[in-house]
Structure formats: C-alpha cells, structure tokens
N, C-alpha and C. Protein backbone atom coordinates (compact mmCIF):
# COMPACT_ATOMS: atom_id res chain seq x y z
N UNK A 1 79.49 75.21 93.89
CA UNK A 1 79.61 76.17 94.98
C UNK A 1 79.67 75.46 96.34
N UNK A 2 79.05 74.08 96.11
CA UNK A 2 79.22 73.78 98.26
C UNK A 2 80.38 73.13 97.74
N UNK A 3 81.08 72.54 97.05
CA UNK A 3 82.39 72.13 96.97
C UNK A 3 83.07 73.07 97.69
N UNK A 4 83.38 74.32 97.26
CA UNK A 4 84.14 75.73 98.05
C UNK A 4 83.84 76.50 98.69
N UNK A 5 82.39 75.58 99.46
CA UNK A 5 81.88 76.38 101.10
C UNK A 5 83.03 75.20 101.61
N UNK A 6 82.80 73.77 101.23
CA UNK A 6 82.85 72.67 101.80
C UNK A 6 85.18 72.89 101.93
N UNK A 7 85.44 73.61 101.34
CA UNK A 7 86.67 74.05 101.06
C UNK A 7 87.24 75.27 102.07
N UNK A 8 86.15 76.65 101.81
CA UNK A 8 86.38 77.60 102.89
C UNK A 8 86.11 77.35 104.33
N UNK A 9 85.10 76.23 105.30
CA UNK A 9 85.31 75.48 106.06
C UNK A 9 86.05 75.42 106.23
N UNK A 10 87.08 74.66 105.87
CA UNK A 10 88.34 73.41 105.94
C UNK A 10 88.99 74.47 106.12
N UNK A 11 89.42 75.32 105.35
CA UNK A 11 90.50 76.33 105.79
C UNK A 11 90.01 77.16 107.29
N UNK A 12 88.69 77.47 107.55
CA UNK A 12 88.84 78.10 108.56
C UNK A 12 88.87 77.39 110.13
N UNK A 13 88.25 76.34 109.73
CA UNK A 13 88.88 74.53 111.29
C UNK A 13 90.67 74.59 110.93
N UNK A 14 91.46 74.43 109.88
CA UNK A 14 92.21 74.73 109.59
C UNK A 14 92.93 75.86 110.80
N UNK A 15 92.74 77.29 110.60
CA UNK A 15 93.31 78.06 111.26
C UNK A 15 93.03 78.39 112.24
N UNK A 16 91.78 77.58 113.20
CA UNK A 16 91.37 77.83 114.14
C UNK A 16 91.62 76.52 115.13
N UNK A 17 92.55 76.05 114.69
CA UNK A 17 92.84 74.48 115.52
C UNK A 17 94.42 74.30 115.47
N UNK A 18 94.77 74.47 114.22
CA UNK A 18 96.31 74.24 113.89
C UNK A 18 97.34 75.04 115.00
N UNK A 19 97.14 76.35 115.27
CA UNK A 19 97.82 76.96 115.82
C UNK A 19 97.62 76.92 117.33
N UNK A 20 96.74 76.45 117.94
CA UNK A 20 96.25 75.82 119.05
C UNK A 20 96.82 74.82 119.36
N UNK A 21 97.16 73.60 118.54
CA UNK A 21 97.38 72.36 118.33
C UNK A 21 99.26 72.51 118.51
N UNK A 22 99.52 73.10 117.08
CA UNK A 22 100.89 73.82 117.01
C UNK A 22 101.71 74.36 118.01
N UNK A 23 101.15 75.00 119.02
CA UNK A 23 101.55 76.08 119.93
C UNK A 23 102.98 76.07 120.34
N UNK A 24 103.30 75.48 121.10
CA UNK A 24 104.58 74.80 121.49
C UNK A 24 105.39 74.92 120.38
N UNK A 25 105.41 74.80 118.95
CA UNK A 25 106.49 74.30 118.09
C UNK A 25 105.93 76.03 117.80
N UNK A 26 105.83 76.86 118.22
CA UNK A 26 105.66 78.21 117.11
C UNK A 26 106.14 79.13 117.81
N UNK A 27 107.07 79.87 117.42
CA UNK A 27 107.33 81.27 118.25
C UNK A 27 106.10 81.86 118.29
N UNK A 28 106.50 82.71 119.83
CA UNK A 28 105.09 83.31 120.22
C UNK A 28 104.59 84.67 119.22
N UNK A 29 105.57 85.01 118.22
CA UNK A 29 105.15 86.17 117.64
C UNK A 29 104.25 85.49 116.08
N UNK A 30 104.74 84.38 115.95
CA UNK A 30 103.95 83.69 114.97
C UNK A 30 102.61 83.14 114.98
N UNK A 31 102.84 82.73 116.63
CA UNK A 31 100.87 82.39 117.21
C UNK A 31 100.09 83.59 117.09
N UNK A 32 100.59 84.42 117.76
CA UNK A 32 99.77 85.70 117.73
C UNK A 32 99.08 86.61 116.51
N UNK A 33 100.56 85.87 115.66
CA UNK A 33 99.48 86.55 113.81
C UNK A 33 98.70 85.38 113.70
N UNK A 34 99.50 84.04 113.60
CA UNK A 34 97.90 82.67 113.08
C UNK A 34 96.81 83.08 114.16
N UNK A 35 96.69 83.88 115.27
CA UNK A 35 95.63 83.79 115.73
C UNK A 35 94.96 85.27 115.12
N UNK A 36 95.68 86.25 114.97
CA UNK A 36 94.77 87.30 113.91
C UNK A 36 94.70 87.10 112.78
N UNK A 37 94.97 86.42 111.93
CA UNK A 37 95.16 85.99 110.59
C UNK A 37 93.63 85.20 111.05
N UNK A 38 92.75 84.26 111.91
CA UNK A 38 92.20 83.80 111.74
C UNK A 38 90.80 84.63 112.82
N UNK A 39 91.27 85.64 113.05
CA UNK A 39 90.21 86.70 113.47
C UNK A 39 89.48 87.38 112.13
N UNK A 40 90.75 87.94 111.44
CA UNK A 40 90.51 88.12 110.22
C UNK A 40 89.56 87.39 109.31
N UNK A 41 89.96 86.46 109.18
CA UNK A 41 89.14 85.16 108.48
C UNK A 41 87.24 85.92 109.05
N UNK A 42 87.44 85.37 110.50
CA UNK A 42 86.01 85.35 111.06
C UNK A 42 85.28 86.66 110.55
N UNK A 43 85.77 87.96 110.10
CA UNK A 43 85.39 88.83 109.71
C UNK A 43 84.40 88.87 108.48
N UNK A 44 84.91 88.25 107.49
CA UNK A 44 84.82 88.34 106.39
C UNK A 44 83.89 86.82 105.91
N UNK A 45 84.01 85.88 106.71
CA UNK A 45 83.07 85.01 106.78
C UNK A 45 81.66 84.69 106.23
N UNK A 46 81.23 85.26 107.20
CA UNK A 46 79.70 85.41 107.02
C UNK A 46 79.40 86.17 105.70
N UNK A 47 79.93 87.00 105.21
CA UNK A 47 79.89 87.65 104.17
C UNK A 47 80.27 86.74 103.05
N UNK A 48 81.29 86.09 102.94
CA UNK A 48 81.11 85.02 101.85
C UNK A 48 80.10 83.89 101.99
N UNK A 49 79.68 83.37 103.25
CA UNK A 49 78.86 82.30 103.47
C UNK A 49 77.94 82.29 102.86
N UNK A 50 77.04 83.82 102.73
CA UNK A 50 75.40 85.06 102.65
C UNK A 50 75.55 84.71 101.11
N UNK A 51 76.98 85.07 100.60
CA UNK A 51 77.06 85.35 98.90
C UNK A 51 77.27 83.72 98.58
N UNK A 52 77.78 82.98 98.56
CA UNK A 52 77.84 81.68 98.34
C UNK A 52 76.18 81.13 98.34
N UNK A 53 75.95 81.28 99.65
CA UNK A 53 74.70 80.22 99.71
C UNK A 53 73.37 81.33 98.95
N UNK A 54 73.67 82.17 98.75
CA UNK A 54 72.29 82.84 97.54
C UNK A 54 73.02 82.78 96.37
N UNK A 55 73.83 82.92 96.12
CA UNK A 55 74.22 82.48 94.59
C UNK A 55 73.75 80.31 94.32
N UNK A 56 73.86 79.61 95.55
CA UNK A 56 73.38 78.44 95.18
C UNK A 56 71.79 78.37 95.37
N UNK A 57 71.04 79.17 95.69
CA UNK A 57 69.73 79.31 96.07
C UNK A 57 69.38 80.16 94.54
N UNK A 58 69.84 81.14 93.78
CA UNK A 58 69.52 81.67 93.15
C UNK A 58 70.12 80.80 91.83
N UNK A 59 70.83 80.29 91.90
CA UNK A 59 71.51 79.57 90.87
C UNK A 59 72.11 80.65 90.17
N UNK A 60 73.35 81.26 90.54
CA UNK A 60 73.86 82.46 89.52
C UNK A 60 75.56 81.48 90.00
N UNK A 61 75.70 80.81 88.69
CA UNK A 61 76.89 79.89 88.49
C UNK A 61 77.91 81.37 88.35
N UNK A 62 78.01 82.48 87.64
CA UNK A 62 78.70 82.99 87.64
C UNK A 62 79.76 83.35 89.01
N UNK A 63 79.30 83.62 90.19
CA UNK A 63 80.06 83.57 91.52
C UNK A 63 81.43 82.18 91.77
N UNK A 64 81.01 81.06 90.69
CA UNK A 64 82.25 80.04 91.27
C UNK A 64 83.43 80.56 90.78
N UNK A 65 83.69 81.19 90.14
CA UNK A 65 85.35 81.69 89.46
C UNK A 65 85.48 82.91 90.94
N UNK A 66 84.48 83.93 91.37
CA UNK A 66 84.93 84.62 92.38
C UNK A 66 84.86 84.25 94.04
N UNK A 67 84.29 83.00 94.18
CA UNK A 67 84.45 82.40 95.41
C UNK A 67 85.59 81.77 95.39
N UNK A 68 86.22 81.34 94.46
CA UNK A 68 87.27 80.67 94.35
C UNK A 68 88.60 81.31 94.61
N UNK A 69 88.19 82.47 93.56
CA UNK A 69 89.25 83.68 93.96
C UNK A 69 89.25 84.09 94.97
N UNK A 70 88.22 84.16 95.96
CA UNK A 70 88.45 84.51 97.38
C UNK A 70 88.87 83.50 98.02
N UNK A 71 88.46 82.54 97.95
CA UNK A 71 89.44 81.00 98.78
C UNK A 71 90.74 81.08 98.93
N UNK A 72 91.03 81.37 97.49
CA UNK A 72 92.55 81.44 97.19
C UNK A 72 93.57 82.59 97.60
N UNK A 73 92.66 83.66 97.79
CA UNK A 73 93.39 84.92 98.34
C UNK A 73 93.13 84.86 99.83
N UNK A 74 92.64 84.01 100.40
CA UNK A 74 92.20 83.81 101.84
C UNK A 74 93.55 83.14 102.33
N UNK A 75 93.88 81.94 101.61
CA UNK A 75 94.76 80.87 101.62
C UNK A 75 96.35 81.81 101.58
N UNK A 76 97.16 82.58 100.79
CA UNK A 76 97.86 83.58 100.53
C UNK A 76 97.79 84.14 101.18
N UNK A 77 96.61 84.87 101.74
CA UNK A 77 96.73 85.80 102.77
C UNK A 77 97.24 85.31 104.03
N UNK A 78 96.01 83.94 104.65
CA UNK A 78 96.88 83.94 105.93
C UNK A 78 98.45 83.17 106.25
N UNK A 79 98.99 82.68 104.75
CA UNK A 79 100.62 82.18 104.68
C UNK A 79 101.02 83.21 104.74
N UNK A 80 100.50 84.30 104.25
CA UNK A 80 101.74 85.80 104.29
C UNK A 80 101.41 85.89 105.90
N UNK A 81 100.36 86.12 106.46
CA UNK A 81 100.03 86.79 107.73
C UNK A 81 101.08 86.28 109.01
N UNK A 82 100.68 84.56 108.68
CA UNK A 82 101.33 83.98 109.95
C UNK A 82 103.06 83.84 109.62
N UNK A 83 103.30 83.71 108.60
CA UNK A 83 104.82 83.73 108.25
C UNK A 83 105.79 84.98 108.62
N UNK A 84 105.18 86.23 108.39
CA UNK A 84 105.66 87.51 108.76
C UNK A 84 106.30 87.84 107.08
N UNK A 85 106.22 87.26 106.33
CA UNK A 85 106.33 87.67 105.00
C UNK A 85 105.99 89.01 104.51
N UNK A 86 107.53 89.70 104.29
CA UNK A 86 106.97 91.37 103.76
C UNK A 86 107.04 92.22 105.23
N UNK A 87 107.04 91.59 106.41
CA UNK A 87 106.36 92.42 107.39
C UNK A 87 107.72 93.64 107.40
N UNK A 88 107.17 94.62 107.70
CA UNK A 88 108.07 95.42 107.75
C UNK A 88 108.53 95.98 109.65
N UNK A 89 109.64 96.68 109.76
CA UNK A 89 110.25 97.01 110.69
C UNK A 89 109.06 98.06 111.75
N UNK A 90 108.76 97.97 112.67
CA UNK A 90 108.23 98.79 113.53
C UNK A 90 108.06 100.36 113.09
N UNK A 91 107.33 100.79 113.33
CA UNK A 91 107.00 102.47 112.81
C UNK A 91 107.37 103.29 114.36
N UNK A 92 106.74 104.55 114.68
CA UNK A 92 106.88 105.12 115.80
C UNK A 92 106.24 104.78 116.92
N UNK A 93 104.85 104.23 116.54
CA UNK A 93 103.84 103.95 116.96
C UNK A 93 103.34 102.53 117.52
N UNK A 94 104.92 101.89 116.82
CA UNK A 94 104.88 100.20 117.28
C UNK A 94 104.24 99.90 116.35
N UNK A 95 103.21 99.86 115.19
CA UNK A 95 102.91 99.73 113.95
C UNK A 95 104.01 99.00 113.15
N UNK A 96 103.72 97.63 112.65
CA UNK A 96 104.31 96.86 111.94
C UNK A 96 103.95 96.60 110.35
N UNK A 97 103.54 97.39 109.72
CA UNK A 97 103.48 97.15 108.31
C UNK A 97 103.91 95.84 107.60
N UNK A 98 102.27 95.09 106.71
CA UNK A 98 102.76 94.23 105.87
C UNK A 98 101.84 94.66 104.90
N UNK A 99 101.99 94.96 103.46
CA UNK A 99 101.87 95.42 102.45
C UNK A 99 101.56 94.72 101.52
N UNK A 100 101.95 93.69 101.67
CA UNK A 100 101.60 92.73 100.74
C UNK A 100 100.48 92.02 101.37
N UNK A 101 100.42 91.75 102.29
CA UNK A 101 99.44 90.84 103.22
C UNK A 101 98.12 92.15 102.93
N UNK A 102 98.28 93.18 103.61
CA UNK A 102 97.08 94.33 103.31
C UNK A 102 96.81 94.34 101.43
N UNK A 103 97.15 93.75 100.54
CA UNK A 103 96.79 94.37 99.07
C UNK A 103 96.22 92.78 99.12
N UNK A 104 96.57 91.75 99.42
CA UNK A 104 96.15 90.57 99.64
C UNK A 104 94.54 90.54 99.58
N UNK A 105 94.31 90.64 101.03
CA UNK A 105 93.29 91.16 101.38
C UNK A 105 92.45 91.77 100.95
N UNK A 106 92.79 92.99 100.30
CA UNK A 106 92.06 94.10 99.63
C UNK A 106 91.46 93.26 98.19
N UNK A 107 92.54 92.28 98.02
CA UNK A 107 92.10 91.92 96.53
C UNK A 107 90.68 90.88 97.03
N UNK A 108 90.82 90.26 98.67
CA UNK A 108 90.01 89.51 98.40
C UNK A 108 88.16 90.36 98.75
N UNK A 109 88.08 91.24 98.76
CA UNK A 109 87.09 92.13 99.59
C UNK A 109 86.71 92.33 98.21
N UNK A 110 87.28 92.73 97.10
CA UNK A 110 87.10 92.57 95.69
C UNK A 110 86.39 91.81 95.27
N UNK A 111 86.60 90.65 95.62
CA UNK A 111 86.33 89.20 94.67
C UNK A 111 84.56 88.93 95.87
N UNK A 112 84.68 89.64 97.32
CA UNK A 112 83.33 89.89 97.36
C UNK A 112 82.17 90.35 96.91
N UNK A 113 82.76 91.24 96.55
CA UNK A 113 82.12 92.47 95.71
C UNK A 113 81.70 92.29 94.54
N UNK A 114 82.38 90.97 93.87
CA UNK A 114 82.22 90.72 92.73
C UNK A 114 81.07 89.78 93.05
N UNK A 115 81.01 89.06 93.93
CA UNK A 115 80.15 88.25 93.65
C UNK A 115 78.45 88.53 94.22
N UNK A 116 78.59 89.66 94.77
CA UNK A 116 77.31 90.31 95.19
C UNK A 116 77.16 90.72 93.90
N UNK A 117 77.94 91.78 92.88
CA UNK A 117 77.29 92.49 91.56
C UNK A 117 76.90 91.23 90.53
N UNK A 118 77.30 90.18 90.75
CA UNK A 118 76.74 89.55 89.73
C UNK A 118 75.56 89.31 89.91
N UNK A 119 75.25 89.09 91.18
CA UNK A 119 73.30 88.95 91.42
C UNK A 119 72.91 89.99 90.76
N UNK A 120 72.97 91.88 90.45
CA UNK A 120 72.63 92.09 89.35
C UNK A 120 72.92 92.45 88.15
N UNK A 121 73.96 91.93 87.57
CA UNK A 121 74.24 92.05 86.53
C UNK A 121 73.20 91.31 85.45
C-alpha cells in the first residue's frame, strides 16, 4: 500500500507542476482542463489518503487491488480530462459534456467505496 500512496503522490506533483511547467507549449483551453483535472484530483485525495493509510494501520491487504484501481482510473481520467477526449460540443448553457471522462470518474468514487466496505466486510 505505501508503494501506491508513494505512486498517487507522483501523479498528483505530476499534475500540479507539469502544466505550470508546460504552459507555453499548451493551448490555453488544454491548461485550463490540466488545471481542473488536477482540482479534481485534490478533491478526492484526502479520501484515498484516510482509506490507504487505515487499511496500512489496520492491515486489511484486501484494499491493494482497489487503490490500485483508483490510481489507474485517476491516471485515465485526467488523460481523458486534459486531452478533451469525448468532449462534446457546447450545450445552451455553454456546458461542454465529457461522458466518458464523467463514467471515468464515477468508476473511480467506486473503487473508494470499495475500499472503505472492506474495513467491514
């Protein structure tokens, strides 16, 4: 498990430097998702950090297959986010729909969830 704290880290210095760093070489509509793509991130954070580090305090090995799965849907998610992958055409409302990026996501809020029920399973 600190292997893929020591992993979810890296991805989030990752998206919180790169596009900073990047700036200049990125259209401005692409900074603006790597920079919500990594708001996003900060959301959901602490909530894996809480479940990670009591699953290594409690020793419930079962959580490494769903921390992982959240790494990995973290990783997917923010390539769809900042790429514009899927994004769809403006609504009425200026609303830009990405669908795939939102089920992304959803799957990874899942793989939270999973790893809180295993503490009691």
């Amino acid at each position: 498990m600190i292997e893929i704290i020591l992993y979810t880290l890296l991805l989030y210095f990752l998206q919180l430097f790169l596009p900073v760093t990047l700036k200049s070489k990125m259209a401005p509509d692409m900074f603006q998702r790597s920079r919500r793509a990594t708001e996003n991130l900060k959301e959901s954070l602490p909530a894996f950090l809480a479940l990670a580090i009591l699953s290594i305090s409690l020793d419930v090995q079962t959580n490494d297959a769903s921390a992982y799965g959240w790494l990995f849907l973290r990783v997917i998610f923010a390539v769809i986010y900042i790429s514009g992958f899927n994004l769809k055409p403006a609504n009425a409302a200026g609303h830009r729909a990405q669908p795939l990026r939102s089920f992304i996501w959803a799957l990874s809020i899942v793989a939270l969830f999973d790893m809180g029920f295993n503490f009691i399973r």
